[in-house]
Protein backbone atom coordinates (compact mmCIF):
# COMPACT_ATOMS: atom_id res chain seq x y z
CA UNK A 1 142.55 172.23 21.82
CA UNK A 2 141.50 169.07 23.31
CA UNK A 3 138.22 168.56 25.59
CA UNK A 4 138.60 169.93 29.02
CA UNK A 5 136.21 167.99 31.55
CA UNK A 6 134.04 171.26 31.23
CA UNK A 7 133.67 170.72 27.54
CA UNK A 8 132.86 166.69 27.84
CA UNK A 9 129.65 167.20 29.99
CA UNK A 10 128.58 169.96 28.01
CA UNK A 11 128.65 168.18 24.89
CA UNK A 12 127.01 165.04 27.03
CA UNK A 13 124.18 166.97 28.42
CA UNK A 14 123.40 168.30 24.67
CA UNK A 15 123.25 164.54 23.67
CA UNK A 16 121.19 163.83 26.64
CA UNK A 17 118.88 166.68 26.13
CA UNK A 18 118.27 165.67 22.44
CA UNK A 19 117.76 161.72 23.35
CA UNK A 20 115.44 163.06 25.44
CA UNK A 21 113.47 165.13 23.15
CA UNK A 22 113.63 162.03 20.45
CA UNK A 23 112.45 159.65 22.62
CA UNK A 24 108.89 160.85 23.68
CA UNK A 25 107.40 159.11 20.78
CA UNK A 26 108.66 155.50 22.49
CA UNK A 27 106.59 157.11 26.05
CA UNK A 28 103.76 157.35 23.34
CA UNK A 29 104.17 154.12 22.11
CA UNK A 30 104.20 152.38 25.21
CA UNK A 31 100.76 153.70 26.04
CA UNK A 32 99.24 152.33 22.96
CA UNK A 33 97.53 148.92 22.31
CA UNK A 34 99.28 146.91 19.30
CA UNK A 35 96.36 147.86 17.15
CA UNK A 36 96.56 151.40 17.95
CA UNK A 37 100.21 151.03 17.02
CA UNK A 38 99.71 149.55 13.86
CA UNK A 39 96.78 152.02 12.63
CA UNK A 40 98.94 154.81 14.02
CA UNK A 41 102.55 153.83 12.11
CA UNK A 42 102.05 151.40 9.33
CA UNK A 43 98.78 152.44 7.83
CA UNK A 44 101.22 154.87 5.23
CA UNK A 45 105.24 154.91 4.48
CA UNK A 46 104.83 158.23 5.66
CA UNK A 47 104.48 157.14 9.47
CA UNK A 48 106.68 154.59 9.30
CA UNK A 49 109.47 156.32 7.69
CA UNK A 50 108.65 158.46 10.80
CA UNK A 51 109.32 155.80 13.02
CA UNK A 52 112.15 154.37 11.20
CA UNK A 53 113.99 158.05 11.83
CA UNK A 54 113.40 158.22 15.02
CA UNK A 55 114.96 154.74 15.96
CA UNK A 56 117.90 155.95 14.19
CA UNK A 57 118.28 159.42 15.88
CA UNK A 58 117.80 157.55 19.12
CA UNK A 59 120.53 154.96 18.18
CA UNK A 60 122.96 157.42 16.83
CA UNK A 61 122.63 159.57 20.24
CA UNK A 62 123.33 156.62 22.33
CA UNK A 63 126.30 156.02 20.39
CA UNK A 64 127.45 159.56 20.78
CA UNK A 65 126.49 159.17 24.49
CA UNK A 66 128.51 156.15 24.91
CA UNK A 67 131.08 157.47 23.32
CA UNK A 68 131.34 160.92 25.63
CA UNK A 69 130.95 158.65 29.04
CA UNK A 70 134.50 156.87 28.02
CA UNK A 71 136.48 160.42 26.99
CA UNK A 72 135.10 161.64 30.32
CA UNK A 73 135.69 158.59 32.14
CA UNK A 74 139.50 158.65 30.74
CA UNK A 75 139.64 162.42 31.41
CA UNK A 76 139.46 161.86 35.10
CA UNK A 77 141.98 159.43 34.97
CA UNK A 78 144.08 161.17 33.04
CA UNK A 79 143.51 163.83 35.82
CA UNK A 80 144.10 162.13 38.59
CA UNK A 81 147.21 160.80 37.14
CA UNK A 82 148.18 164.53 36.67
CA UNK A 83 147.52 164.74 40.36
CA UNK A 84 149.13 161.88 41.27
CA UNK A 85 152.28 163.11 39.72
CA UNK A 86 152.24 166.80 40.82
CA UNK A 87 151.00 168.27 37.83
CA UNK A 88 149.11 171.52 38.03
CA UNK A 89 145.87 170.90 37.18
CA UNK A 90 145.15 174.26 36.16
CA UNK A 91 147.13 174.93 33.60
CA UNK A 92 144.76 175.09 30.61
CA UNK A 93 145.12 171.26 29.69
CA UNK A 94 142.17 169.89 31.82
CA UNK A 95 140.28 173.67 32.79
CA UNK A 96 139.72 176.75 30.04
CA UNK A 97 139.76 180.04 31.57
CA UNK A 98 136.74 181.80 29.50
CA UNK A 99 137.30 185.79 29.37
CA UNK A 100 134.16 187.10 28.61
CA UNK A 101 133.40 190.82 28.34
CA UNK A 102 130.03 192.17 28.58
């Protein structure tokens, strides 16, 4: 089934949530002199490879971010199209009807 618009912001709020969470160490960063940067990630491979990963997770994320923003941005159009015409908007194609049982 494809995305409904349900399904597109829960998937972006996930990403957000885990950019989020990967990006304290840059709020850490920016508090630090240069030299407490450089003692802090370059003294061992260890810490940089830390670093390194980070920028990557952080990169990746905003890709997948990026990426969500246009499917969601081109699921309202393609609702409001749907509108436009006369569609009915709840027929399973843009909302998913969860049964749940408890």
């Amino acid at each position: 089934m494809a995305d409904t618009f349900g399904s597109l912001v829960d998937k972006l709020t996930t990403v957000d949530l885990k950019m989020w969470t990967n990006q304290e160490i840059f709020y850490k960063i920016r508090k630090m002199t240069f030299e407490e940067f450089k003692e802090k990630y370059f003294k061992d491979d260890k810490n940089v490879k830390e670093l390194w990963q980070t920028f990557q997770k952080v990169i990746d994320l905003n890709l997948q971010r990026n990426v969500l923003i246009n499917e969601l941005d081109q699921k309202i159009i393609e609702m409001m199209k749907a509108a436009a015409n006369g569609e009915d908007l709840d027929n399973g194609k843009f909302i998913q009807r969860a049964h749940k049982t408890y």
